[in-house]
PDB file of N, CA and C in Angstrom:
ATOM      1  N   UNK A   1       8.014  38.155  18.789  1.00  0.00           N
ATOM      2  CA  UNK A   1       7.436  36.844  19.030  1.00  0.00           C
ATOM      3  C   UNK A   1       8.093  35.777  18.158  1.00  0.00           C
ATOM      4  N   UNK A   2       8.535  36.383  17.160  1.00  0.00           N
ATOM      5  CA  UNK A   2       9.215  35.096  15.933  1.00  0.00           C
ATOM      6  C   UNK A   2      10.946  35.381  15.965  1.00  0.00           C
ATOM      7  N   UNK A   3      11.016  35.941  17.054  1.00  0.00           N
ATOM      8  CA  UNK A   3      12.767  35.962  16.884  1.00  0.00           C
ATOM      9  C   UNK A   3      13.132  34.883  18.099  1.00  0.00           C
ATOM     10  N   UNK A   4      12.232  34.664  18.960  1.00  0.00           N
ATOM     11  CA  UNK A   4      12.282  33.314  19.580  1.00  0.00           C
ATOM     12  C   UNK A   4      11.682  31.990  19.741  1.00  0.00           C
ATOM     13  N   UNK A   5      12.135  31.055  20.263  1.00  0.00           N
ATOM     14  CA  UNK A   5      11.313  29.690  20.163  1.00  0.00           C
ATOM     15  C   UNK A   5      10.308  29.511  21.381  1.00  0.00           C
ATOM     16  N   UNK A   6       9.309  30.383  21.312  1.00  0.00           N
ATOM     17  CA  UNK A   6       8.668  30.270  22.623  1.00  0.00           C
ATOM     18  C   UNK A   6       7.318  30.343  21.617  1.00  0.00           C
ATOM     19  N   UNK A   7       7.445  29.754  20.316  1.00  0.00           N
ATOM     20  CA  UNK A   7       5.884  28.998  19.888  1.00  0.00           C
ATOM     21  C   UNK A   7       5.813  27.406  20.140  1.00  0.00           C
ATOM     22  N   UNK A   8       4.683  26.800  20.378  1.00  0.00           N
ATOM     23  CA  UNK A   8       4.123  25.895  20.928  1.00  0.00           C
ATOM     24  C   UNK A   8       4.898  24.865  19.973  1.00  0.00           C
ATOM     25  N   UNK A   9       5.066  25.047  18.420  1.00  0.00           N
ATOM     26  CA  UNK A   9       5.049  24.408  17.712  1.00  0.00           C
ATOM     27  C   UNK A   9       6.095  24.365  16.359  1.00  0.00           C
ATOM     28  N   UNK A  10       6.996  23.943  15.829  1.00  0.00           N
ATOM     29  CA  UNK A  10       7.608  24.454  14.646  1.00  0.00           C
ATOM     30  C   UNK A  10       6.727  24.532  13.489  1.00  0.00           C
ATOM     31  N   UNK A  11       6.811  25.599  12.937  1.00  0.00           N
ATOM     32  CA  UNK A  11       5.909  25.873  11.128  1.00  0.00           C
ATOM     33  C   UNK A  11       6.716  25.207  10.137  1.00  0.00           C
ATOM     34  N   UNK A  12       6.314  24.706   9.122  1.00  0.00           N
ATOM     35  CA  UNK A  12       7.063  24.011   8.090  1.00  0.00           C
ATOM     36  C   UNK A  12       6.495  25.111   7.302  1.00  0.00           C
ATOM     37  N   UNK A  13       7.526  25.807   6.388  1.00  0.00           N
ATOM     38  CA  UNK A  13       7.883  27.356   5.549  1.00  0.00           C
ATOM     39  C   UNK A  13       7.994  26.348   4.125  1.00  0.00           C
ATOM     40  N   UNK A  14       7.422  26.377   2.743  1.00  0.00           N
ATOM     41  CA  UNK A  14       8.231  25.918   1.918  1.00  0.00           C
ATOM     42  C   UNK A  14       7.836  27.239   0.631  1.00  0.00           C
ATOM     43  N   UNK A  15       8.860  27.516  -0.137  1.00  0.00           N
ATOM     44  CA  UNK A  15       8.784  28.787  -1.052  1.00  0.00           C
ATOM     45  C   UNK A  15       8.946  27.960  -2.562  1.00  0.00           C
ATOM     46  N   UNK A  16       8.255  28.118  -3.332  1.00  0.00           N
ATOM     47  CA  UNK A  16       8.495  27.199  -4.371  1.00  0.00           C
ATOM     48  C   UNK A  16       7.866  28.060  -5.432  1.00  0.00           C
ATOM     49  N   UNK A  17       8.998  28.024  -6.798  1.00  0.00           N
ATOM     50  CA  UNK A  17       8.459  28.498  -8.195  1.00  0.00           C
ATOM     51  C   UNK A  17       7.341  27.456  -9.195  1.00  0.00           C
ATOM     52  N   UNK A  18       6.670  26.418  -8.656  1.00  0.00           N
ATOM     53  CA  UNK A  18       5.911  25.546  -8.920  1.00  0.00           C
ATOM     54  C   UNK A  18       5.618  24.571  -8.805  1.00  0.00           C
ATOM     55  N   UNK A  19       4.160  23.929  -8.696  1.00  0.00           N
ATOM     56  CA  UNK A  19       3.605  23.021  -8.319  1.00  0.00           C
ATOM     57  C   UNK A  19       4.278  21.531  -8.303  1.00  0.00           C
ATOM     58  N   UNK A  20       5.659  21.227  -9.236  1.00  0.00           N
ATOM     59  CA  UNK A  20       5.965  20.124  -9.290  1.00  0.00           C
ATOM     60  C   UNK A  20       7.149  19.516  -7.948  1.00  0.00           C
ATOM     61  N   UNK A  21       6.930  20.511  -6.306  1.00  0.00           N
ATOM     62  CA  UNK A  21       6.818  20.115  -5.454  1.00  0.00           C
ATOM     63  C   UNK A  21       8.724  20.265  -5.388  1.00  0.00           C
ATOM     64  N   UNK A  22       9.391  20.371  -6.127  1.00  0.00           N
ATOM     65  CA  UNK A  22      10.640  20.567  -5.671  1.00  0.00           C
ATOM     66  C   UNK A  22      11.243  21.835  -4.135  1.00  0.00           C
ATOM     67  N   UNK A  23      10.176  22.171  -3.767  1.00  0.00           N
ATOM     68  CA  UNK A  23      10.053  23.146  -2.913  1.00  0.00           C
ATOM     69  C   UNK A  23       9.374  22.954  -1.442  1.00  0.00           C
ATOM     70  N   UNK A  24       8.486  21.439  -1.530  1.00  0.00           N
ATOM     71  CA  UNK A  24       8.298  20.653  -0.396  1.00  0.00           C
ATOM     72  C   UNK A  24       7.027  21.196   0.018  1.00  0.00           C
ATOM     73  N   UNK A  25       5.976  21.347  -1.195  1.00  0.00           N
ATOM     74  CA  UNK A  25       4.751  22.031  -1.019  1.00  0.00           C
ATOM     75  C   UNK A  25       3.746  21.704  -0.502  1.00  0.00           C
ATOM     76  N   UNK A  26       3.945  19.805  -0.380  1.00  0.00           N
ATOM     77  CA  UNK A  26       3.190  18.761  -0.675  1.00  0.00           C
ATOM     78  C   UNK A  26       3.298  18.874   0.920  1.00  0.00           C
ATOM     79  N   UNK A  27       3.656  19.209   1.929  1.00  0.00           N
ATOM     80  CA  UNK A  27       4.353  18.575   3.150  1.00  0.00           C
ATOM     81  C   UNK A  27       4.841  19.729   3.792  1.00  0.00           C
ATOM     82  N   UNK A  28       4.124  20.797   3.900  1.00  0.00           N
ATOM     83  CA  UNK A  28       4.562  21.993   4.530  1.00  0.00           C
ATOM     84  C   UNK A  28       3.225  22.845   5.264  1.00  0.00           C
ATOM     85  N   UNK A  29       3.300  23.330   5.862  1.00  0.00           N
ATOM     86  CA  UNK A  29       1.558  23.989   6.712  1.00  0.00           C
ATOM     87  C   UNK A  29       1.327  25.239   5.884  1.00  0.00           C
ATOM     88  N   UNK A  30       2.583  25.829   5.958  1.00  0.00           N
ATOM     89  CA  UNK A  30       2.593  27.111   4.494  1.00  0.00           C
ATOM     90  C   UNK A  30       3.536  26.999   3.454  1.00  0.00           C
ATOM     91  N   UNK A  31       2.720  27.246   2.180  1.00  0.00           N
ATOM     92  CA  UNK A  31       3.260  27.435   0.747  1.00  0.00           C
ATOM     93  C   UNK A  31       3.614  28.560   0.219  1.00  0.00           C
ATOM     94  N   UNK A  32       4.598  29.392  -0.391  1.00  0.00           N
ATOM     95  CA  UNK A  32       4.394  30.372  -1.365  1.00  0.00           C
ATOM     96  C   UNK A  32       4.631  29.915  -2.279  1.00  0.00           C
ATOM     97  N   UNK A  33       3.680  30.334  -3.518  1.00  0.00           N
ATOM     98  CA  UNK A  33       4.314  29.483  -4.952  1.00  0.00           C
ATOM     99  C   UNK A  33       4.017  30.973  -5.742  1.00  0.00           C
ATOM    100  N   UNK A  34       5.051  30.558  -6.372  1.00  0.00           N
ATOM    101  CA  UNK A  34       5.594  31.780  -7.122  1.00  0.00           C
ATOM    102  C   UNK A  34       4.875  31.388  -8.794  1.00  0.00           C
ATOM    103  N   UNK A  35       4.583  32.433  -9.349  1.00  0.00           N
ATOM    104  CA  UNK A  35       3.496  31.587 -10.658  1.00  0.00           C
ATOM    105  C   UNK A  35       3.918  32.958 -12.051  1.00  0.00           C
ATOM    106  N   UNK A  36       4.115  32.668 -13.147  1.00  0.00           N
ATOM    107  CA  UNK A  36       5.095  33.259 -14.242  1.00  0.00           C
ATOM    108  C   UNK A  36       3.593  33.561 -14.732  1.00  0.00           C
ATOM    109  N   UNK A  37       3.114  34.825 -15.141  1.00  0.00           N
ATOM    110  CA  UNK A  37       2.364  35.265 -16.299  1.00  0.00           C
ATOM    111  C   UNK A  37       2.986  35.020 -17.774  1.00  0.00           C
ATOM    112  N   UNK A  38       4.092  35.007 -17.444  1.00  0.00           N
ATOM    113  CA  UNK A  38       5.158  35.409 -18.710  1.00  0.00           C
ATOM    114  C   UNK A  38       6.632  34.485 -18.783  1.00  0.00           C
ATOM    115  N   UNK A  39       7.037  33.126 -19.916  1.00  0.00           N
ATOM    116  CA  UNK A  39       8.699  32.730 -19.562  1.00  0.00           C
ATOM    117  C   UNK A  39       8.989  33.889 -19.059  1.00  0.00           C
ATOM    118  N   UNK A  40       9.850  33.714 -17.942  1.00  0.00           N
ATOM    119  CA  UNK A  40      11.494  34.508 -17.419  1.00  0.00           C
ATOM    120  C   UNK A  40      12.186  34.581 -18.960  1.00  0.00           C
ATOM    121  N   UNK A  41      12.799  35.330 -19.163  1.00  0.00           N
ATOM    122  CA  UNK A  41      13.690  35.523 -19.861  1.00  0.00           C
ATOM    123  C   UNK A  41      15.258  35.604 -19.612  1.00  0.00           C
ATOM    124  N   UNK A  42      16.053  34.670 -20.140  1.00  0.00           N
ATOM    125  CA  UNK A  42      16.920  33.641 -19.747  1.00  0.00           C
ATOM    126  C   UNK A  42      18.191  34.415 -20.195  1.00  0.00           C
ATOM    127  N   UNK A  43      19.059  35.113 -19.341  1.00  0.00           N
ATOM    128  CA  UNK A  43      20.326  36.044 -20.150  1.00  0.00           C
ATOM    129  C   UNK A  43      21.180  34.947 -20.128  1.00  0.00           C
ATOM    130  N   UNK A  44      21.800  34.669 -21.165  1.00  0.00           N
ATOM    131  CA  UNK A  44      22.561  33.597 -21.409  1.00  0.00           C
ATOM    132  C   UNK A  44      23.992  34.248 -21.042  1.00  0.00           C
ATOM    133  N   UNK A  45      23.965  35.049 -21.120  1.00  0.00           N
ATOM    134  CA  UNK A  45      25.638  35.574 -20.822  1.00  0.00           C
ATOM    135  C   UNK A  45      26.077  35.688 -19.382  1.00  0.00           C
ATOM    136  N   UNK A  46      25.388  35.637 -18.570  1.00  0.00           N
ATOM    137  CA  UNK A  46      25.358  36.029 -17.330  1.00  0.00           C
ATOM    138  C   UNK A  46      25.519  34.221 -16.956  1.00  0.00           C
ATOM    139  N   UNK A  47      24.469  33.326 -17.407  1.00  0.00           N
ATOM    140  CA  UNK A  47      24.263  31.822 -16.683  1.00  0.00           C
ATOM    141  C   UNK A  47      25.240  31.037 -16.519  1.00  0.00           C
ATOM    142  N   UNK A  48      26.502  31.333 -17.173  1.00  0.00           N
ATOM    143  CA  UNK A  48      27.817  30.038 -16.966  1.00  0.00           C
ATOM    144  C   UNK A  48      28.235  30.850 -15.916  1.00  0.00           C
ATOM    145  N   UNK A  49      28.051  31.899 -14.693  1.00  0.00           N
ATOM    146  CA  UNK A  49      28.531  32.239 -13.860  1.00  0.00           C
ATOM    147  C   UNK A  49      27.763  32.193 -12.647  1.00  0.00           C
ATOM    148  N   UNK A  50      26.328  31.335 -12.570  1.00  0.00           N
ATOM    149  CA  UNK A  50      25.752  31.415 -11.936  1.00  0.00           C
ATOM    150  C   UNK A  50      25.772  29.594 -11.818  1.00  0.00           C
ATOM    151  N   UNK A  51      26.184  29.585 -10.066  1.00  0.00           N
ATOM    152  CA  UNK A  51      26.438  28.220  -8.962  1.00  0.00           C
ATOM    153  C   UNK A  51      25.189  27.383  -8.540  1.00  0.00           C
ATOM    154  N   UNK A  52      23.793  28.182  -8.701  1.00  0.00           N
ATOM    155  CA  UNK A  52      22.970  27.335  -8.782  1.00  0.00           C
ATOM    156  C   UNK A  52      22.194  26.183  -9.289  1.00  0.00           C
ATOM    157  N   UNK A  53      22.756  27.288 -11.069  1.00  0.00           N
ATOM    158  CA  UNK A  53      21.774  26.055 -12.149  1.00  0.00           C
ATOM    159  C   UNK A  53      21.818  24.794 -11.963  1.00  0.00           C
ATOM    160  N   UNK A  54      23.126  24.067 -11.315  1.00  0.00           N
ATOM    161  CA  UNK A  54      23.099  22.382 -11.552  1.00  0.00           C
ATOM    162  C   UNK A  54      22.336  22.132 -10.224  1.00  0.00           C
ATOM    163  N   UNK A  55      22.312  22.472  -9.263  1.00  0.00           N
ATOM    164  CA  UNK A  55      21.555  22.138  -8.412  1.00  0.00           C
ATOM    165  C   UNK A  55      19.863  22.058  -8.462  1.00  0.00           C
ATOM    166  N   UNK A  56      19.761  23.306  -9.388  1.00  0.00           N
ATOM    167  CA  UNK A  56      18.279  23.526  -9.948  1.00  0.00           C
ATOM    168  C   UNK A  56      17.784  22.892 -10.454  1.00  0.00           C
ATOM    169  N   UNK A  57      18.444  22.062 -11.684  1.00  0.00           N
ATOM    170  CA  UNK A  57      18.248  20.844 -12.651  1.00  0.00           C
ATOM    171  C   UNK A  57      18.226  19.303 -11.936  1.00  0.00           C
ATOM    172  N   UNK A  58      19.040  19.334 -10.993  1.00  0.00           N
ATOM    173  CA  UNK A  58      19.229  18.652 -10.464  1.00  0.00           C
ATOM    174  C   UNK A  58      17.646  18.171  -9.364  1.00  0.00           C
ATOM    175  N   UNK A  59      17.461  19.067  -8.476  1.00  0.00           N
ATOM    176  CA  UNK A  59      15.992  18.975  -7.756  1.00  0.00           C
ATOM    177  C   UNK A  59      14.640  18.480  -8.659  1.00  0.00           C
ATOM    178  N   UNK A  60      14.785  18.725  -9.698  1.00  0.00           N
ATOM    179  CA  UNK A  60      13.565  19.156 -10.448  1.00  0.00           C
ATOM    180  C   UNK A  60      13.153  17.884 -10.502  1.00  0.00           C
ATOM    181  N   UNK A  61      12.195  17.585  -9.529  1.00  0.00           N
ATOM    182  CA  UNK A  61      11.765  15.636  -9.956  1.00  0.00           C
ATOM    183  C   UNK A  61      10.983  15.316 -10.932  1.00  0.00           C
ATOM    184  N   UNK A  62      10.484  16.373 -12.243  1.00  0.00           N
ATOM    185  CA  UNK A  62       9.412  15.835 -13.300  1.00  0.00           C
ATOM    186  C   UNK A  62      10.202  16.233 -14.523  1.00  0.00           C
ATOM    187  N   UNK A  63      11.768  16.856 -14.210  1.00  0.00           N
ATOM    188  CA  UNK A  63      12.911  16.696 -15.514  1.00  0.00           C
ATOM    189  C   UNK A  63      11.962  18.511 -16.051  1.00  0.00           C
ATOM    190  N   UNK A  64      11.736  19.218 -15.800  1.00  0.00           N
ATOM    191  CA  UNK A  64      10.857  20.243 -16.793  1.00  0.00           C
ATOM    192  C   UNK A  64      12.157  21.099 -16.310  1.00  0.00           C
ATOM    193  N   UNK A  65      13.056  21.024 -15.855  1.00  0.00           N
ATOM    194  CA  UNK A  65      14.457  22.233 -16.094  1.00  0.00           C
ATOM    195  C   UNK A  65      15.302  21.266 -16.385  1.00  0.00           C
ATOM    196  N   UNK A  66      16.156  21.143 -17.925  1.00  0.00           N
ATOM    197  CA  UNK A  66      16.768  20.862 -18.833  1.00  0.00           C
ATOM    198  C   UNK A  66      18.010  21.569 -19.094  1.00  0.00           C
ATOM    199  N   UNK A  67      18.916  21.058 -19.264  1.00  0.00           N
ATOM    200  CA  UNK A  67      20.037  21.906 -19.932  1.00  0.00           C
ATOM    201  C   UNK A  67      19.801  21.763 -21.439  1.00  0.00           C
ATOM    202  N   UNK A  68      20.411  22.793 -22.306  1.00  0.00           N
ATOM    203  CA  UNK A  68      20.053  22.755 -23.438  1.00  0.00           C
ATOM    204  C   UNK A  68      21.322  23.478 -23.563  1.00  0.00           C
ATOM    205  N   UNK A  69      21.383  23.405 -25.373  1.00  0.00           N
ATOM    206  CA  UNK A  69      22.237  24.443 -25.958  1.00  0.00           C
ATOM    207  C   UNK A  69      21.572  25.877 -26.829  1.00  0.00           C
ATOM    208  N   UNK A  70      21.944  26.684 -26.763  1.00  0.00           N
ATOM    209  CA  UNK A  70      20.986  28.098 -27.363  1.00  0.00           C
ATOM    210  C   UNK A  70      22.233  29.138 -27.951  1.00  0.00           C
ATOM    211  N   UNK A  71      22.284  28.902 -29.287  1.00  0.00           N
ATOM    212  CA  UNK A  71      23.562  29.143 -30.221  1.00  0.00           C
ATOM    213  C   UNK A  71      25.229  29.096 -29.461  1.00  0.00           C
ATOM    214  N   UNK A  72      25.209  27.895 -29.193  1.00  0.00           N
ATOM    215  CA  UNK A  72      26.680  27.295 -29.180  1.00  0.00           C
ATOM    216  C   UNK A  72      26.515  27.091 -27.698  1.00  0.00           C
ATOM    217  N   UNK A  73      26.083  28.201 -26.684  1.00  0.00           N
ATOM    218  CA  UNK A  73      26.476  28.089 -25.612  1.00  0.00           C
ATOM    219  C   UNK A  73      25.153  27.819 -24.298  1.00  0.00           C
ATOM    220  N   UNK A  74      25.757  26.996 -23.324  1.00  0.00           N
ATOM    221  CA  UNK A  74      25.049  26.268 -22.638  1.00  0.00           C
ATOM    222  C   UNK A  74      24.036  27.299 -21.630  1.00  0.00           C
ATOM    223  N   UNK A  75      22.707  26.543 -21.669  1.00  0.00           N
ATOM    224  CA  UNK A  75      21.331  27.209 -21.369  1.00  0.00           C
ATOM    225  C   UNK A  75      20.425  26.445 -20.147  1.00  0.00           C
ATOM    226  N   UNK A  76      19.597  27.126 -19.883  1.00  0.00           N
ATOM    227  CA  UNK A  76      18.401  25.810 -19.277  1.00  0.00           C
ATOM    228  C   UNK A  76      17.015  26.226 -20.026  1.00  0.00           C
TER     229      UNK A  76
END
């Protein structure tokens, strides 16, 4: 039934790691929000190879993902 367009209607899907709406939560019929018991813990060695972070920082409309420095080398 969902591998074709033979619903009445399009669903607005938005998946978001929190409420500050970078994920289109505000404006969607369904939400998943993803919610941390615990910081993520941040492998710094791995992050200068990962293509997302500036985009990540970038979305974030209340500034709460930051680049930072975390002994010499660049963090969020």
């Amino acid at each position: 039934y969902f591998t074709s367009m033979t619903l009445p209607a399009k669903v607005r899907l938005a998946v978001a790691c929190c409420l500050n709406m970078c994920g289109a939560c505000h404006c969607s019929d369904i939400a998943l929000l993803g919610y941390h018991r615990k910081p993520p813990i941040v492998d710094h060695e791995c992050l200068d190879n990962m293509c997302e972070i500036p985009t990540v920082i970038a979305s974030c409309p209340v500034g709460a993902i930051s680049p930072t420095q975390v002994d010499g080398k660049k963090s969020v």
